[in-house]
PDB file of N, CA and C in Angstrom:
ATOM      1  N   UNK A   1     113.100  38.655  35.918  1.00  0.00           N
ATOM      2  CA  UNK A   1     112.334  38.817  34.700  1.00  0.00           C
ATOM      3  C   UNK A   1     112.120  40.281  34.339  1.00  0.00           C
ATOM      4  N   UNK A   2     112.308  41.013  35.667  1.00  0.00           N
ATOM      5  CA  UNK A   2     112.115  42.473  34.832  1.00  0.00           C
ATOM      6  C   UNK A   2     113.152  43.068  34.137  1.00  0.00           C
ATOM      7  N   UNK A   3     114.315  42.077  34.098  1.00  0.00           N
ATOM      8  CA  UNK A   3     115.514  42.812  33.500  1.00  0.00           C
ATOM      9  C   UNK A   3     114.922  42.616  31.848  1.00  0.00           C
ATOM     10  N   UNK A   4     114.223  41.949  31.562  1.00  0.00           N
ATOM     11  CA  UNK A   4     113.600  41.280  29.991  1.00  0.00           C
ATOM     12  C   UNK A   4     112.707  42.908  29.688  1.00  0.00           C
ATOM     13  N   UNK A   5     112.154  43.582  30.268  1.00  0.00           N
ATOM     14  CA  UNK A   5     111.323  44.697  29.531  1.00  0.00           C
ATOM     15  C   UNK A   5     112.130  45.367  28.935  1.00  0.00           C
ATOM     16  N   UNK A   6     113.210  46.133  28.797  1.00  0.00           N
ATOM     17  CA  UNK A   6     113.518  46.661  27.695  1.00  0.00           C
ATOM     18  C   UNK A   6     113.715  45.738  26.429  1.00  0.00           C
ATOM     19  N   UNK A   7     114.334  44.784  26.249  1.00  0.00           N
ATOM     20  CA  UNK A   7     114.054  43.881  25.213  1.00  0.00           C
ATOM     21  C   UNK A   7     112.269  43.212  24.633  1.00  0.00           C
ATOM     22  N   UNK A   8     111.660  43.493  25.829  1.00  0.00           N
ATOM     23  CA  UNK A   8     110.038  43.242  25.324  1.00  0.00           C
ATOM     24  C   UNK A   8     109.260  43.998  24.605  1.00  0.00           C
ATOM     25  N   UNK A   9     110.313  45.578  25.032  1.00  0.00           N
ATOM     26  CA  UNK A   9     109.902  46.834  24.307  1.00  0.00           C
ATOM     27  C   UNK A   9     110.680  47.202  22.629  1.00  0.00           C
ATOM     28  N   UNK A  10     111.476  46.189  22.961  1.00  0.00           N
ATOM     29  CA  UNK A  10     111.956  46.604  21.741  1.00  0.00           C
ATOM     30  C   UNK A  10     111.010  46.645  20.392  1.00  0.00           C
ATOM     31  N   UNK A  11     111.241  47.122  19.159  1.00  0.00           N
ATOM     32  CA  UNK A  11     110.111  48.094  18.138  1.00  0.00           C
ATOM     33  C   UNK A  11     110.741  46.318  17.150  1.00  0.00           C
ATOM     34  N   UNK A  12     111.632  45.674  17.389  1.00  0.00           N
ATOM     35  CA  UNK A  12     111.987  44.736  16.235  1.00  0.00           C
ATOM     36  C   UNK A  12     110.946  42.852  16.908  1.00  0.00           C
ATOM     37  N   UNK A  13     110.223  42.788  15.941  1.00  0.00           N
ATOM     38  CA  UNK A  13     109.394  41.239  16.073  1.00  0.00           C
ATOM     39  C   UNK A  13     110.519  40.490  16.780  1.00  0.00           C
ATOM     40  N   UNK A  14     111.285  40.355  15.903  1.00  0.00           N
ATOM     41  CA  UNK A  14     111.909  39.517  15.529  1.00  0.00           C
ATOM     42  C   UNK A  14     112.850  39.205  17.421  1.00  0.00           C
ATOM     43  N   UNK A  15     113.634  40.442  17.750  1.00  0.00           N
ATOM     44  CA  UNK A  15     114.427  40.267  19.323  1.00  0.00           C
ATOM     45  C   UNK A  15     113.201  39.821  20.049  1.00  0.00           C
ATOM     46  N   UNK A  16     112.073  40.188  20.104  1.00  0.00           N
ATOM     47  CA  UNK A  16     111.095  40.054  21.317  1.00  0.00           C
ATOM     48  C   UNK A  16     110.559  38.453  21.183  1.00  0.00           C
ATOM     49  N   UNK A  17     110.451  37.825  20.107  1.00  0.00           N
ATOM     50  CA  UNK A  17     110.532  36.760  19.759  1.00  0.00           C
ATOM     51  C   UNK A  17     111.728  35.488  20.116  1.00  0.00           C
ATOM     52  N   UNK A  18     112.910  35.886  20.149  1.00  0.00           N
ATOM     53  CA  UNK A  18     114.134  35.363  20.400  1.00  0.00           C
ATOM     54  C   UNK A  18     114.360  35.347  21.931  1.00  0.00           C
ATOM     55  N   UNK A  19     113.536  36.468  22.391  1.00  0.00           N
ATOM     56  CA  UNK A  19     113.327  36.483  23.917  1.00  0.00           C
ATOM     57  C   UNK A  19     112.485  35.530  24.735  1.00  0.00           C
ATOM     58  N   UNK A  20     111.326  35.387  23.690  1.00  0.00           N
ATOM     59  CA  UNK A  20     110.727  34.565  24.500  1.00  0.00           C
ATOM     60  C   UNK A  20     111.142  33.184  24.761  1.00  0.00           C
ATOM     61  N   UNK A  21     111.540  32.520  23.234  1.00  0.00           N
ATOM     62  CA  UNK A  21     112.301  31.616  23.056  1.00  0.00           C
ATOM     63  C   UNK A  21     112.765  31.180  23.863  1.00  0.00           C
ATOM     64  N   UNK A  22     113.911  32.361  24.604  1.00  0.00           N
ATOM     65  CA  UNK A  22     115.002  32.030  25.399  1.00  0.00           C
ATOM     66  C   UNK A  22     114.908  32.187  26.727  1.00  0.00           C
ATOM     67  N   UNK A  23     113.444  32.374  27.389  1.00  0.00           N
ATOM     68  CA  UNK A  23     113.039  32.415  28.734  1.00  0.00           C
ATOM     69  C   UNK A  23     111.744  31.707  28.727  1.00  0.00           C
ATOM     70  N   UNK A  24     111.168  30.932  27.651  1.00  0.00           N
ATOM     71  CA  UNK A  24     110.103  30.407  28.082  1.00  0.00           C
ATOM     72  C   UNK A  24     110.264  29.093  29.005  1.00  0.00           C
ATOM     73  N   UNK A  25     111.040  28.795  29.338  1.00  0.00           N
ATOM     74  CA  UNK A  25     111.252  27.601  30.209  1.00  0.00           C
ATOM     75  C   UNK A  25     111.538  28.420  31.377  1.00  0.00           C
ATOM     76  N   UNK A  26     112.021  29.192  31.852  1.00  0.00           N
ATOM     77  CA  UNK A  26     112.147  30.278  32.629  1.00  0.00           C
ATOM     78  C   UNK A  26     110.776  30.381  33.372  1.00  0.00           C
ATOM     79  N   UNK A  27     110.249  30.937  32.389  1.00  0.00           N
ATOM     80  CA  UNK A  27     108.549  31.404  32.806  1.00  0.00           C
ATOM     81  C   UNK A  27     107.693  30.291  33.358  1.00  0.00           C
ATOM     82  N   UNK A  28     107.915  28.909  32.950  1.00  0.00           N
ATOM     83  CA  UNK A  28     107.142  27.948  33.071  1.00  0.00           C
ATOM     84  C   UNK A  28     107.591  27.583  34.426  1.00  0.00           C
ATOM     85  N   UNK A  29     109.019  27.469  34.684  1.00  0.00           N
ATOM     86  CA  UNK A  29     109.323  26.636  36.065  1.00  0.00           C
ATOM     87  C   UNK A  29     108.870  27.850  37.055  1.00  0.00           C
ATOM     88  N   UNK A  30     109.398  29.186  36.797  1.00  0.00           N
ATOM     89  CA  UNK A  30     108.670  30.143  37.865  1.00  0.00           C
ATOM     90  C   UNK A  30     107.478  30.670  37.457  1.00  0.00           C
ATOM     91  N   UNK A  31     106.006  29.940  37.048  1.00  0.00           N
ATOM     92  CA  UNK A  31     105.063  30.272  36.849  1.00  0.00           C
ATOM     93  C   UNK A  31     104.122  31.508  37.466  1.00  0.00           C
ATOM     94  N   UNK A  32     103.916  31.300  38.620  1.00  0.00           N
ATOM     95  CA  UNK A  32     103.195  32.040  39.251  1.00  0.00           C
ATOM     96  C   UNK A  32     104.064  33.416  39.337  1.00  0.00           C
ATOM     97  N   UNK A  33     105.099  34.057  39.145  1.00  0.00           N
ATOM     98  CA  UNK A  33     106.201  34.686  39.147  1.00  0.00           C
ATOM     99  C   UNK A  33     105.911  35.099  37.683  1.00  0.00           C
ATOM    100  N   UNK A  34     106.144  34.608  36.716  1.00  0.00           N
ATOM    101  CA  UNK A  34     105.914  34.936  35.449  1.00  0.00           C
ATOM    102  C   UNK A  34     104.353  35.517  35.296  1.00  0.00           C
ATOM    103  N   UNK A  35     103.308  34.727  35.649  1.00  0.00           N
ATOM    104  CA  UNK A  35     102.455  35.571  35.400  1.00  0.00           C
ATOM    105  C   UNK A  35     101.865  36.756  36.062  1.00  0.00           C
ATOM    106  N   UNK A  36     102.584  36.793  37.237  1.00  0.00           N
ATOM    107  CA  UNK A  36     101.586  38.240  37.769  1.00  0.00           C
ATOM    108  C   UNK A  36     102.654  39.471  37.397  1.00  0.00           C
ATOM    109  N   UNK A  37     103.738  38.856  36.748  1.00  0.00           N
ATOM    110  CA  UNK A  37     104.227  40.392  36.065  1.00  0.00           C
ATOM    111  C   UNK A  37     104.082  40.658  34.522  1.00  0.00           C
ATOM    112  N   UNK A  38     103.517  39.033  33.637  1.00  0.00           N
ATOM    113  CA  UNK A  38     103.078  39.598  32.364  1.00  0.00           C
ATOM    114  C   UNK A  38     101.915  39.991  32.343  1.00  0.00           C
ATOM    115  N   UNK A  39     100.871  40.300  33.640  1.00  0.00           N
ATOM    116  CA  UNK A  39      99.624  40.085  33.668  1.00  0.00           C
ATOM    117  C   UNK A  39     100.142  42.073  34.066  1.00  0.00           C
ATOM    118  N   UNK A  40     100.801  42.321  34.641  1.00  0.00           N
ATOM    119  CA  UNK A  40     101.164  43.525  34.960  1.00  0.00           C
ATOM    120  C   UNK A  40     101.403  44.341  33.310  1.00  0.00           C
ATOM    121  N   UNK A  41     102.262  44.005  32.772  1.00  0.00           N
ATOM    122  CA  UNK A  41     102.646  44.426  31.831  1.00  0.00           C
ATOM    123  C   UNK A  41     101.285  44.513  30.415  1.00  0.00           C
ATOM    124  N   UNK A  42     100.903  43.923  30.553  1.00  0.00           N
ATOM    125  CA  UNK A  42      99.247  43.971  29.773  1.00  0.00           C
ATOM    126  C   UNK A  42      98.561  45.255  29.905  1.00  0.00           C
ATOM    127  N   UNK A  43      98.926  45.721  30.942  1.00  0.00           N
ATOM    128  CA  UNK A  43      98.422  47.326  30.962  1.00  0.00           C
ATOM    129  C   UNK A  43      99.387  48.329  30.660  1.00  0.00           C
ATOM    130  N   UNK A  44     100.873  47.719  30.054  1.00  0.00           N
ATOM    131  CA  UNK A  44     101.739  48.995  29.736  1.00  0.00           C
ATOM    132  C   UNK A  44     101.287  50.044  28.703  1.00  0.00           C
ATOM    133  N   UNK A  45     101.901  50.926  28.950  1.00  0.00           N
ATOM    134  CA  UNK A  45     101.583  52.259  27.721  1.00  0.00           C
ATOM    135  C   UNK A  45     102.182  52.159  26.533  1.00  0.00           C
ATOM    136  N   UNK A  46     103.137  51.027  26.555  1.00  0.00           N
ATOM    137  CA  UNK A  46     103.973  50.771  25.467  1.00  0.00           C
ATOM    138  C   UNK A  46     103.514  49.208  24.586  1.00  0.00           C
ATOM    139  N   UNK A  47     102.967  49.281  23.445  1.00  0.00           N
ATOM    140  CA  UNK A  47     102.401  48.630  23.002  1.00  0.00           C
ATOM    141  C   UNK A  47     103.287  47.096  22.585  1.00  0.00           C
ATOM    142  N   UNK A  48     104.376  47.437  22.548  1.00  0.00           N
ATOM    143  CA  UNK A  48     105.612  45.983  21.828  1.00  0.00           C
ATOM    144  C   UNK A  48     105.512  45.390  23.685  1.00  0.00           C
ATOM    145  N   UNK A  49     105.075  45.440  24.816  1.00  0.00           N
ATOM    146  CA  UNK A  49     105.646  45.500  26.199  1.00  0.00           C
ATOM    147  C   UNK A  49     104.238  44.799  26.289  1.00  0.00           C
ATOM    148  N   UNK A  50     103.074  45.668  25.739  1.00  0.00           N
ATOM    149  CA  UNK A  50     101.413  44.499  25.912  1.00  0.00           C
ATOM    150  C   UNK A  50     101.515  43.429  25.009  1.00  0.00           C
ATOM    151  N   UNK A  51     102.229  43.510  23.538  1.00  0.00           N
ATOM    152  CA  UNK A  51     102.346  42.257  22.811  1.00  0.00           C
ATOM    153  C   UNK A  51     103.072  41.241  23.431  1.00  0.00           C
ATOM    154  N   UNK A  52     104.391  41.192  24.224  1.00  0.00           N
ATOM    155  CA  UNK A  52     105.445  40.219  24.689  1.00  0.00           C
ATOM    156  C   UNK A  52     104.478  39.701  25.342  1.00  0.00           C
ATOM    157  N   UNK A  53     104.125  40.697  26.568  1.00  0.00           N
ATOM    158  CA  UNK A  53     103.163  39.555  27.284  1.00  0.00           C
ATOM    159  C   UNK A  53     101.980  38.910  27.233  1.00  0.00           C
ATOM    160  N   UNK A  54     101.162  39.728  26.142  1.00  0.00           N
ATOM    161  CA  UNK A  54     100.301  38.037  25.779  1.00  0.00           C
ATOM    162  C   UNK A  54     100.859  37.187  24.677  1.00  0.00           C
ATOM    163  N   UNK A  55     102.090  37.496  24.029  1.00  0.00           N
ATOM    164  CA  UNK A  55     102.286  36.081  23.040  1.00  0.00           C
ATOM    165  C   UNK A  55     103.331  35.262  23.956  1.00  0.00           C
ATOM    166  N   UNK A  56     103.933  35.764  24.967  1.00  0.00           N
ATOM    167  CA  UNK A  56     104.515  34.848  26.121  1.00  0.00           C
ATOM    168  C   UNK A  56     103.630  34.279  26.723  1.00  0.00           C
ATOM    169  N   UNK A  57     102.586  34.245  27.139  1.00  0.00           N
ATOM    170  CA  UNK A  57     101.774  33.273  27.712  1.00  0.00           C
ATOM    171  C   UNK A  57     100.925  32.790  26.888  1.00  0.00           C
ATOM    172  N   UNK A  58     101.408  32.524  25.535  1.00  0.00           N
ATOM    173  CA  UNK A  58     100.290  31.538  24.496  1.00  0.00           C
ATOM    174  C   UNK A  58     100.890  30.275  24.874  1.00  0.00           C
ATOM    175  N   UNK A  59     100.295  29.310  24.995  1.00  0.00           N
ATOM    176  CA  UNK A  59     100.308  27.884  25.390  1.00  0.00           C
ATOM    177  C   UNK A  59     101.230  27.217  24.404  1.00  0.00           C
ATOM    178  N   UNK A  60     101.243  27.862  23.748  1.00  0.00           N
ATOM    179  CA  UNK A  60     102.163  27.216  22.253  1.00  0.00           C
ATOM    180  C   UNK A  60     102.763  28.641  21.510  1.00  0.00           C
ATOM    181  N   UNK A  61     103.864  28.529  20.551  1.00  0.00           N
ATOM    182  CA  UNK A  61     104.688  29.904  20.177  1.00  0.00           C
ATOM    183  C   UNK A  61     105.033  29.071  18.783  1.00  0.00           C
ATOM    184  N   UNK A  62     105.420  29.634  17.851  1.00  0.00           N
ATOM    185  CA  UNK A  62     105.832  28.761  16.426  1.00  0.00           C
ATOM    186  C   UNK A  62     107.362  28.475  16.870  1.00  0.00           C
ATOM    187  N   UNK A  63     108.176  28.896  17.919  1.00  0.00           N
ATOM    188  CA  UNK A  63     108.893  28.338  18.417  1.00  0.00           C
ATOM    189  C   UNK A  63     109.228  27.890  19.767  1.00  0.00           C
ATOM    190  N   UNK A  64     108.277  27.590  20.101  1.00  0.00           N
ATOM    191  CA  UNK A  64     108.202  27.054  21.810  1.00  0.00           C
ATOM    192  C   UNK A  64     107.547  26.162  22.105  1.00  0.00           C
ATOM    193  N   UNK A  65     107.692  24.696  22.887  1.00  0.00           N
ATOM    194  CA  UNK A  65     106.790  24.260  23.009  1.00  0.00           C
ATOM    195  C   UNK A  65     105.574  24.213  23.560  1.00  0.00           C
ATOM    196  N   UNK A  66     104.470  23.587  23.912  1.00  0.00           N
ATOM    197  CA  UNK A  66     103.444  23.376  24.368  1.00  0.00           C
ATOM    198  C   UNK A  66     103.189  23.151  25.423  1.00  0.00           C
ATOM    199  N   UNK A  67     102.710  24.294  26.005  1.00  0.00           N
ATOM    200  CA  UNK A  67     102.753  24.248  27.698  1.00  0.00           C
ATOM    201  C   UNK A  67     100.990  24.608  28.462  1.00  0.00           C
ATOM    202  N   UNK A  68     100.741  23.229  29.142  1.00  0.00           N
ATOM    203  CA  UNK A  68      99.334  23.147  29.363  1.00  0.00           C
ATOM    204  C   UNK A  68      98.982  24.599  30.707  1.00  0.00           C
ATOM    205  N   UNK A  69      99.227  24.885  31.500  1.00  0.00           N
ATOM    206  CA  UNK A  69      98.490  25.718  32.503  1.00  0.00           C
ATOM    207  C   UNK A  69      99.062  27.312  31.286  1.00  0.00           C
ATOM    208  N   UNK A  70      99.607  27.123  30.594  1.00  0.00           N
ATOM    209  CA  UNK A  70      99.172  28.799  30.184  1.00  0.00           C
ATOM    210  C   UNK A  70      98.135  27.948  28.647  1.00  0.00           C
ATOM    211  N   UNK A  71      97.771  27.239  28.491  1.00  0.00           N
ATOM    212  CA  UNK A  71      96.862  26.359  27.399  1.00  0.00           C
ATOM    213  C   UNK A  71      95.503  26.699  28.346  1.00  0.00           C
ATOM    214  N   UNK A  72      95.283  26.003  29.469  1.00  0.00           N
ATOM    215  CA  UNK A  72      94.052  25.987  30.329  1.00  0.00           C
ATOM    216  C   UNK A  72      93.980  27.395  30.599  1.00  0.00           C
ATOM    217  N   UNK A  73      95.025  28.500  31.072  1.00  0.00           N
ATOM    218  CA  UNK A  73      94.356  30.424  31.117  1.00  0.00           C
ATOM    219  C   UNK A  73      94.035  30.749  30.114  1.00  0.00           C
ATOM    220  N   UNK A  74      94.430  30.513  28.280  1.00  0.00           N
ATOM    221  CA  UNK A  74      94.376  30.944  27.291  1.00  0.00           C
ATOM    222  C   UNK A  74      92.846  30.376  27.182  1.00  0.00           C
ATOM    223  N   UNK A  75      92.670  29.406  27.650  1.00  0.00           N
ATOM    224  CA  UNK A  75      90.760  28.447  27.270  1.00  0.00           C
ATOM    225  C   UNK A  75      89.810  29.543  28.473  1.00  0.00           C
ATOM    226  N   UNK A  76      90.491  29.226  29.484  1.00  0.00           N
ATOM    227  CA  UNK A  76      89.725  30.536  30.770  1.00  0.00           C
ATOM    228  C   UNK A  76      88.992  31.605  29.682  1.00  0.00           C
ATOM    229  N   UNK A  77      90.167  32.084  29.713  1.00  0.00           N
ATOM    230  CA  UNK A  77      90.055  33.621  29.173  1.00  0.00           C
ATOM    231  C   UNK A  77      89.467  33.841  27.504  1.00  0.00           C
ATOM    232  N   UNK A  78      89.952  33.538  26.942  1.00  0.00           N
ATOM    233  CA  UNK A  78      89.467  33.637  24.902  1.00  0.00           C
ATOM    234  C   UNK A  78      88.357  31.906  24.878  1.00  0.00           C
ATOM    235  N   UNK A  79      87.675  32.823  24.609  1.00  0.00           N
ATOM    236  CA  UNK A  79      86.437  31.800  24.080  1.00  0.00           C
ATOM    237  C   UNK A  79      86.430  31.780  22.689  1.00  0.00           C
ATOM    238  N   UNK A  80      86.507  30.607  22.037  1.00  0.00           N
ATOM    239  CA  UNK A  80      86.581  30.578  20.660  1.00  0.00           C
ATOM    240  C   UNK A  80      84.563  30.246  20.064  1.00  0.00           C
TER     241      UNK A  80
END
């Protein structure tokens, strides 16, 4: 998964989007793996690199489906 940060960094919506797309099933089967390095990346200095990784772990994506344990961290964490 760390081969994905330069594409997370990229400055275009649109690739970092197509990325997630195309590894969110990725992320889900190696969960615990996926999150302690987007949880890493949340503190990058590079701002397109803090966006990937919290709209990769939204429970839902306008193109991804609906995935409950990053649904139940997103309820943890953001209180509506």
């Amino acid at each position: 998964m760390e081969a994905m940060k330069p594409y997370a960094a990229d400055s275009h919506f649109g690739l970092r989007e197509v990325v997630i797309f195309a590894t969110k099933e990725r992320m889900i089967t190696d969960l615990d793996t996926s999150l302690e390095l987007l949880t890493r990346w949340t503190t990058s200095s590079d701002e397109n690199v803090r966006r990937f990784a919290v709209e990769s772990m939204r429970s839902i994506g306008a193109w991804t489906k609906k995935h409950q344990p990053f649904k139940k961290i997103h309820q943890k964490h953001y209180q509506y």
